[in-house]
N, C-alpha and C. Protein backbone atom coordinates (compact mmCIF):
# COMPACT_ATOMS: atom_id res chain seq x y z
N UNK A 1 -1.51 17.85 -0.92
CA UNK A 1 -1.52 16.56 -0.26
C UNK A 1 -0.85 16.73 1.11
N UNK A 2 -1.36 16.16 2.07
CA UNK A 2 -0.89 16.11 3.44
C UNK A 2 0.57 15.81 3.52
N UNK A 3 0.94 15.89 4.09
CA UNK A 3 2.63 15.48 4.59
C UNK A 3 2.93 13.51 5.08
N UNK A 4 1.99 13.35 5.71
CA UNK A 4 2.32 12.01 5.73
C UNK A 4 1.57 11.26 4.71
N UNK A 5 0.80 11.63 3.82
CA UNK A 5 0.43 11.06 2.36
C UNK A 5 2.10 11.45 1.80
N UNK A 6 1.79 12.64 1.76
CA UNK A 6 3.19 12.81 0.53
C UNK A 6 4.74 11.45 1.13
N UNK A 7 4.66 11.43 2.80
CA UNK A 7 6.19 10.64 2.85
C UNK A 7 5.58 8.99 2.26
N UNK A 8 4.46 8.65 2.59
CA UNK A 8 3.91 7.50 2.40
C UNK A 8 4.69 6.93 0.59
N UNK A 9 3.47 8.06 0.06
CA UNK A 9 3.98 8.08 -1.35
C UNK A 9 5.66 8.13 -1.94
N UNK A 10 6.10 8.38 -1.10
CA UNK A 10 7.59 8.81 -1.62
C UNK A 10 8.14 7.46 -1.29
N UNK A 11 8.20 7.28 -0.06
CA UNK A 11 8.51 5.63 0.27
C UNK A 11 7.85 4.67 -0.19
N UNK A 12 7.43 4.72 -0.84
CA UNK A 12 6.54 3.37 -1.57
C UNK A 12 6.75 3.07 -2.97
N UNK A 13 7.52 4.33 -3.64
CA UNK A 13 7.86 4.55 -4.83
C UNK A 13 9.06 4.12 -4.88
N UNK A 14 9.88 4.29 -3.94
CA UNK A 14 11.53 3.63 -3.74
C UNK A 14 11.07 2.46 -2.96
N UNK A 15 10.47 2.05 -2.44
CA UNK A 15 10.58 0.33 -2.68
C UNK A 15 9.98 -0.19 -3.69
N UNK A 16 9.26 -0.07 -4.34
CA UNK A 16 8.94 -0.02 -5.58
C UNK A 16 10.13 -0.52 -6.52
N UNK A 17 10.92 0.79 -6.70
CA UNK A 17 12.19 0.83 -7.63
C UNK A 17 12.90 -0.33 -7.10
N UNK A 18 13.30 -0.01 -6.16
CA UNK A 18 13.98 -1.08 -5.39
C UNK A 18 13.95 -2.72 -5.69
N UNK A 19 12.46 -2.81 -5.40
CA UNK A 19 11.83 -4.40 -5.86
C UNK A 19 12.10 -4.68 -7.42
N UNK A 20 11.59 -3.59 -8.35
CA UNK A 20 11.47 -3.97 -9.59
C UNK A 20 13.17 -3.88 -9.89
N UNK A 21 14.05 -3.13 -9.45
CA UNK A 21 15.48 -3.37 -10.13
C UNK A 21 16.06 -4.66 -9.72
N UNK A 22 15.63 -4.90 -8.55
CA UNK A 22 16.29 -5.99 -8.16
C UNK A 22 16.01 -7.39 -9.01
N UNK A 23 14.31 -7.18 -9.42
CA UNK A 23 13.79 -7.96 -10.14
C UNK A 23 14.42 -7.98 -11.61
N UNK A 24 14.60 -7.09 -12.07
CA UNK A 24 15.36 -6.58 -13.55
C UNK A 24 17.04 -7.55 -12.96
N UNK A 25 17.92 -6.57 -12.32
CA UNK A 25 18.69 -7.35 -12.38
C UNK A 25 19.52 -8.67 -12.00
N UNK A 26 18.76 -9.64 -11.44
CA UNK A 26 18.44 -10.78 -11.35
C UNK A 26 18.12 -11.83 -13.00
N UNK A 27 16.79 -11.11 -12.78
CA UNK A 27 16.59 -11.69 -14.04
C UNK A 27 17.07 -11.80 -15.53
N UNK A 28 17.48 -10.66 -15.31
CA UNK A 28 18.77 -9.97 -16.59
C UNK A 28 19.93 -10.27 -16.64
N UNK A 29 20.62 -11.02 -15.70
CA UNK A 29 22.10 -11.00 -15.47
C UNK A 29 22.21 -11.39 -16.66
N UNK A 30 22.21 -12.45 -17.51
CA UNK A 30 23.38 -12.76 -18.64
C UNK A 30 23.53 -12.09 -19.92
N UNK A 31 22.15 -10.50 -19.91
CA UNK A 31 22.06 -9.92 -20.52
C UNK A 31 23.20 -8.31 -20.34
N UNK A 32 22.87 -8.29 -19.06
CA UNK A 32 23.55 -6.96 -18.42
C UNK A 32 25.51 -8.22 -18.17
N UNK A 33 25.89 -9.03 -18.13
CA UNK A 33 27.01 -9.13 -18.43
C UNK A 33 27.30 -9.42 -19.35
N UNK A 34 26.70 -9.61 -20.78
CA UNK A 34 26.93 -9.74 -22.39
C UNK A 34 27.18 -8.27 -22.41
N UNK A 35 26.52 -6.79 -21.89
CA UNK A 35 26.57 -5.88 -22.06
C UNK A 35 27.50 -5.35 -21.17
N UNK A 36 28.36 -6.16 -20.17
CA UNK A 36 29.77 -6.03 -19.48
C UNK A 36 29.06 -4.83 -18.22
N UNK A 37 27.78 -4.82 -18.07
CA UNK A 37 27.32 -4.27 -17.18
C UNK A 37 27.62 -4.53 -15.36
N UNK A 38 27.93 -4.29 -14.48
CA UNK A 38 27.96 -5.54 -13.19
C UNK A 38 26.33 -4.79 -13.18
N UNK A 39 25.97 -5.89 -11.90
CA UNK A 39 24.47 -6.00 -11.20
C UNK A 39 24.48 -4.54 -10.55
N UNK A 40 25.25 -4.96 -9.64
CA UNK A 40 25.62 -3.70 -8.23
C UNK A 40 25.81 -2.16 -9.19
N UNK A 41 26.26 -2.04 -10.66
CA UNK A 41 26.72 -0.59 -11.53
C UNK A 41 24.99 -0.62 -11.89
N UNK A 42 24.63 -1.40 -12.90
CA UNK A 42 22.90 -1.61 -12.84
C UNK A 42 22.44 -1.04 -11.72
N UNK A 43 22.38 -1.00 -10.93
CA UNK A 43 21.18 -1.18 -9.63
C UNK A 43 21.24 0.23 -8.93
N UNK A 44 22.43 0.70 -9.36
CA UNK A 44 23.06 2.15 -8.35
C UNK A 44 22.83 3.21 -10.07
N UNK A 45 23.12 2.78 -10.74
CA UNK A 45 22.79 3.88 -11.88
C UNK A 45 21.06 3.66 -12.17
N UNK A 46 20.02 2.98 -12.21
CA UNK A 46 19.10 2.86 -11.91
C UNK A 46 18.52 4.22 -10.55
N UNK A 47 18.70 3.94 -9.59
CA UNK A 47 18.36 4.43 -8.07
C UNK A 47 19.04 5.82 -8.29
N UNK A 48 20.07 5.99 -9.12
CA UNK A 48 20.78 7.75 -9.35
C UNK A 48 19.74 8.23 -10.49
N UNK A 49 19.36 7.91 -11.24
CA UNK A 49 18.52 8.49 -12.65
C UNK A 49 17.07 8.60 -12.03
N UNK A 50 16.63 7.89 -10.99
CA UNK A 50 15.73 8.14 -10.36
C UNK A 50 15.31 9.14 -9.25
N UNK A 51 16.84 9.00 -8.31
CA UNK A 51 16.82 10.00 -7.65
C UNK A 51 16.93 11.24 -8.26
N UNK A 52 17.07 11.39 -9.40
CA UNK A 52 17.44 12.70 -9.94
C UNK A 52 16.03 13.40 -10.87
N UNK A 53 15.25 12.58 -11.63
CA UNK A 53 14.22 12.72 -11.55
C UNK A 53 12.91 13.20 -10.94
N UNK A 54 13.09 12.48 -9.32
CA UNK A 54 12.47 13.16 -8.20
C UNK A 54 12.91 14.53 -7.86
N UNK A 55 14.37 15.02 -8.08
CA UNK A 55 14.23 16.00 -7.59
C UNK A 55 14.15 17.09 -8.30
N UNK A 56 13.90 17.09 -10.12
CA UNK A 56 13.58 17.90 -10.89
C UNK A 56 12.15 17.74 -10.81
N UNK A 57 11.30 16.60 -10.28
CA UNK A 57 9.64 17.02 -10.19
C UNK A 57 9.17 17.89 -8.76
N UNK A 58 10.07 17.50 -7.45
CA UNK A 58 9.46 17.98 -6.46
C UNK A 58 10.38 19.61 -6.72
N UNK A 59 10.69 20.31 -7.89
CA UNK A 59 11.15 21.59 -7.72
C UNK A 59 9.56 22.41 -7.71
């Protein structure tokens, strides 16, 4: 795949994440603080398990 396909794809996948966590934790709050979770610990452990993912596929 070309190089500006591949950045396209890469950035579109993290807003993606981005949109849908935000969407998750929003919508989730009284679930993720029954589970003593904060939003902001949600949203950054989300975006780390992901980033880490990506970089065991692009090896």
């Amino acid at each position: 795949m070309p190089l500006p396909a591949r950045v396209a794809a890469f950035c579109g996948w993290w807003v993606l994440l981005v949109a849908v966590t935000l969407v998750v934790a929003v919508d989730h709050g009284v679930a993720l603080r029954v589970l003593e979770v904060p939003r902001g610990e949600f949203c950054l452990g989300v975006m780390r398990q992901f980033a880490a993912a990506v970089r065991h596929v692009r090896r």
